[in-house]
Structures are given as C-alpha cells and as structure tokens.
C-alpha atoms as a PDB file:
ATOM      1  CA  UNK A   1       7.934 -13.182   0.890  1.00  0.00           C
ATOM      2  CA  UNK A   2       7.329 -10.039  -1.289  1.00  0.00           C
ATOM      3  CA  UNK A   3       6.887  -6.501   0.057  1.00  0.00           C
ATOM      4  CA  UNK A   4       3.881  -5.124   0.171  1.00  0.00           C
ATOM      5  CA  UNK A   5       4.869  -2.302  -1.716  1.00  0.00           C
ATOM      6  CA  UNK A   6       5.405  -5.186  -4.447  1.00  0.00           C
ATOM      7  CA  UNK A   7       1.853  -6.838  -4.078  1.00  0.00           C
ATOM      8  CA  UNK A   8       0.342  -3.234  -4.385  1.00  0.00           C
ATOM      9  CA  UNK A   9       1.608  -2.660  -7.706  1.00  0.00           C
ATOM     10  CA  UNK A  10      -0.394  -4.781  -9.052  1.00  0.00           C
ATOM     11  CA  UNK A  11      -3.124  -2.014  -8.963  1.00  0.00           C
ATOM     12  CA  UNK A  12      -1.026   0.639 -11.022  1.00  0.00           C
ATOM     13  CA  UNK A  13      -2.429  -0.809 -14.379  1.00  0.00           C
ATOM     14  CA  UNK A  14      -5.807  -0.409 -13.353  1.00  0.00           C
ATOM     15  CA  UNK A  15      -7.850   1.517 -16.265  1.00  0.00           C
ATOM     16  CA  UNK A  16     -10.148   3.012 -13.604  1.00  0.00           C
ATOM     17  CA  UNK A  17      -8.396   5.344 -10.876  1.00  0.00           C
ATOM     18  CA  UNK A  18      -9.659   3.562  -8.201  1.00  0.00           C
ATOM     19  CA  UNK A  19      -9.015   3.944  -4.252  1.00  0.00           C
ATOM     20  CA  UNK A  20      -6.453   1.110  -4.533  1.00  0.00           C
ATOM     21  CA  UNK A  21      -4.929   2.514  -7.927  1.00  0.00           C
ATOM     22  CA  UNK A  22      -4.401   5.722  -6.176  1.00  0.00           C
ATOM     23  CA  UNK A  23      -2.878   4.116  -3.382  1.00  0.00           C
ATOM     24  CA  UNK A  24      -0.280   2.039  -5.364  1.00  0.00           C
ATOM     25  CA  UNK A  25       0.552   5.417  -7.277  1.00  0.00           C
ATOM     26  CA  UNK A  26       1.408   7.649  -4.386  1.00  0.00           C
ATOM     27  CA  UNK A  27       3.731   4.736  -3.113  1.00  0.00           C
ATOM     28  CA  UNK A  28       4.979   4.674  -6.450  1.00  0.00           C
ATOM     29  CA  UNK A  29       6.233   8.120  -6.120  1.00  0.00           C
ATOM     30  CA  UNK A  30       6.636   8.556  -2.607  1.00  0.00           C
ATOM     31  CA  UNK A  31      10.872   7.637  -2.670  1.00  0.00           C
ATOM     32  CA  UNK A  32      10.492   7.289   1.284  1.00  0.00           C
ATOM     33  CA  UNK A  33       7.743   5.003   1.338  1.00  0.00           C
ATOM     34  CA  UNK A  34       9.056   1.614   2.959  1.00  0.00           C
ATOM     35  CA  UNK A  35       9.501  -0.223  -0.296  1.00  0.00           C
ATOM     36  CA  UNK A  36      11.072  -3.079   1.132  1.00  0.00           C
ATOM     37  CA  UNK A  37       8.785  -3.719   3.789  1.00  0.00           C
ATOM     38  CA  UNK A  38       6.791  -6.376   4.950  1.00  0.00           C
ATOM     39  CA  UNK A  39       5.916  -4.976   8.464  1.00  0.00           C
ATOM     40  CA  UNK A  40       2.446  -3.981   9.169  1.00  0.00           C
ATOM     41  CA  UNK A  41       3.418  -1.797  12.525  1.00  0.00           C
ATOM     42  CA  UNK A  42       6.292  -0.001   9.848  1.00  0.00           C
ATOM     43  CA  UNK A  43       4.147   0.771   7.082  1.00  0.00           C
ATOM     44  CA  UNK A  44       0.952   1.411   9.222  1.00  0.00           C
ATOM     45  CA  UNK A  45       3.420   4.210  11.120  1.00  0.00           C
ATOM     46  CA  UNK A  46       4.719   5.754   7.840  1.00  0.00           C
ATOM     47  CA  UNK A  47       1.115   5.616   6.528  1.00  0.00           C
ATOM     48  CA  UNK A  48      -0.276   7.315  10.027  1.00  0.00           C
ATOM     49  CA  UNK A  49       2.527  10.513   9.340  1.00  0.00           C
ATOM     50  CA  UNK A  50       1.832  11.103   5.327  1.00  0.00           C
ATOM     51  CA  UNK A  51      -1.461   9.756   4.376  1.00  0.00           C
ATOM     52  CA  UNK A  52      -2.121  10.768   1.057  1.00  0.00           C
ATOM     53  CA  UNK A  53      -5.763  10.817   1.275  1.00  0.00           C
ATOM     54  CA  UNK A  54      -8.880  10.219   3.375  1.00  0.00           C
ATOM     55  CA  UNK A  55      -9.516   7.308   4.290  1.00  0.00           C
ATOM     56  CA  UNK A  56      -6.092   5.862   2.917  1.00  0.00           C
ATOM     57  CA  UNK A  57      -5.666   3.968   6.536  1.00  0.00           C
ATOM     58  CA  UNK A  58      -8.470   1.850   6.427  1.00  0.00           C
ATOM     59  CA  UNK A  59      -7.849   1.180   2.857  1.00  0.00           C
ATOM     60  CA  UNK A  60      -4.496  -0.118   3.741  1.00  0.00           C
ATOM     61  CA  UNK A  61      -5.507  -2.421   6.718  1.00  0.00           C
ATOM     62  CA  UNK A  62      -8.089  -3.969   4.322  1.00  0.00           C
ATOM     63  CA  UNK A  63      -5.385  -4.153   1.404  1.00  0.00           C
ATOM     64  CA  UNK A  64      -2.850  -5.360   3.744  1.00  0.00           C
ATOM     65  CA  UNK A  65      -4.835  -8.550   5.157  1.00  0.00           C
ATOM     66  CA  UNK A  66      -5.609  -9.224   1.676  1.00  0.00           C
ATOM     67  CA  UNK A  67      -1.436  -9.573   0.923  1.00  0.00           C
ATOM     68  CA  UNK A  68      -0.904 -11.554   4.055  1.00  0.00           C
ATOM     69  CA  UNK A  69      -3.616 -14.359   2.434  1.00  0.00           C
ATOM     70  CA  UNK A  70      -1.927 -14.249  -0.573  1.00  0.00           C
ATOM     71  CA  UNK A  71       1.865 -14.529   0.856  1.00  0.00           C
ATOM     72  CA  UNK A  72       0.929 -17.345   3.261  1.00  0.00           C
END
C-alpha cells in the first residue's frame, strides 16, 4: 500500500493552484509531515496541530477516502 503522502503528489503538477495542489505542496515541504504514513488517526492528528490553511481538514478527510478507494 502507498502512503498517502505518495497518492497526494499526484496533485503537485497541477497547472491551476488548486485546494488539493496546495495541499500536496505544503506536505511537500513540511519535513515533519508523516511521509510514510498510511494512518488516518496519525495524519488527521498531525493535520489537527499545523493546518496550513482553512479548511485543510475537511479537504483531507475527503482526499483521504478518495486514496483508501484507490489502494483497496
């Protein structure tokens, strides 16, 4: 199973800075983010302490039941 941190690169080449494009680039350069990761309760926690902007939460619930689809 990939990270999640892998399945949300995927949305660094977007042309259009998007919620999901800004998202993926702040994980990108966050060297604490859980890289590895495939827990929702870890990276829901790390997200909860150093959300990098409004609404980034919700985004990532949405974002992360769309990688557990894919993974299964």
């Amino acid at each position: 199973m990939k990270s999640f941190y892998h399945y949300m690169m995927r949305y660094r080449g977007n042309k259009k800075m998007d919620e999901e494009k800004q998202l993926a680039e702040w994980m990108f350069k966050d060297h604490s983010f859980p890289k590895q990761s495939v827990s929702y309760d870890e990276i829901s926690r790390y997200l909860e302490w150093n959300a990098p902007f409004a609404g980034a939460l919700s985004l990532f619930d949405r974002l992360y039941d769309e990688y557990e689809q894919v993974e299964e």
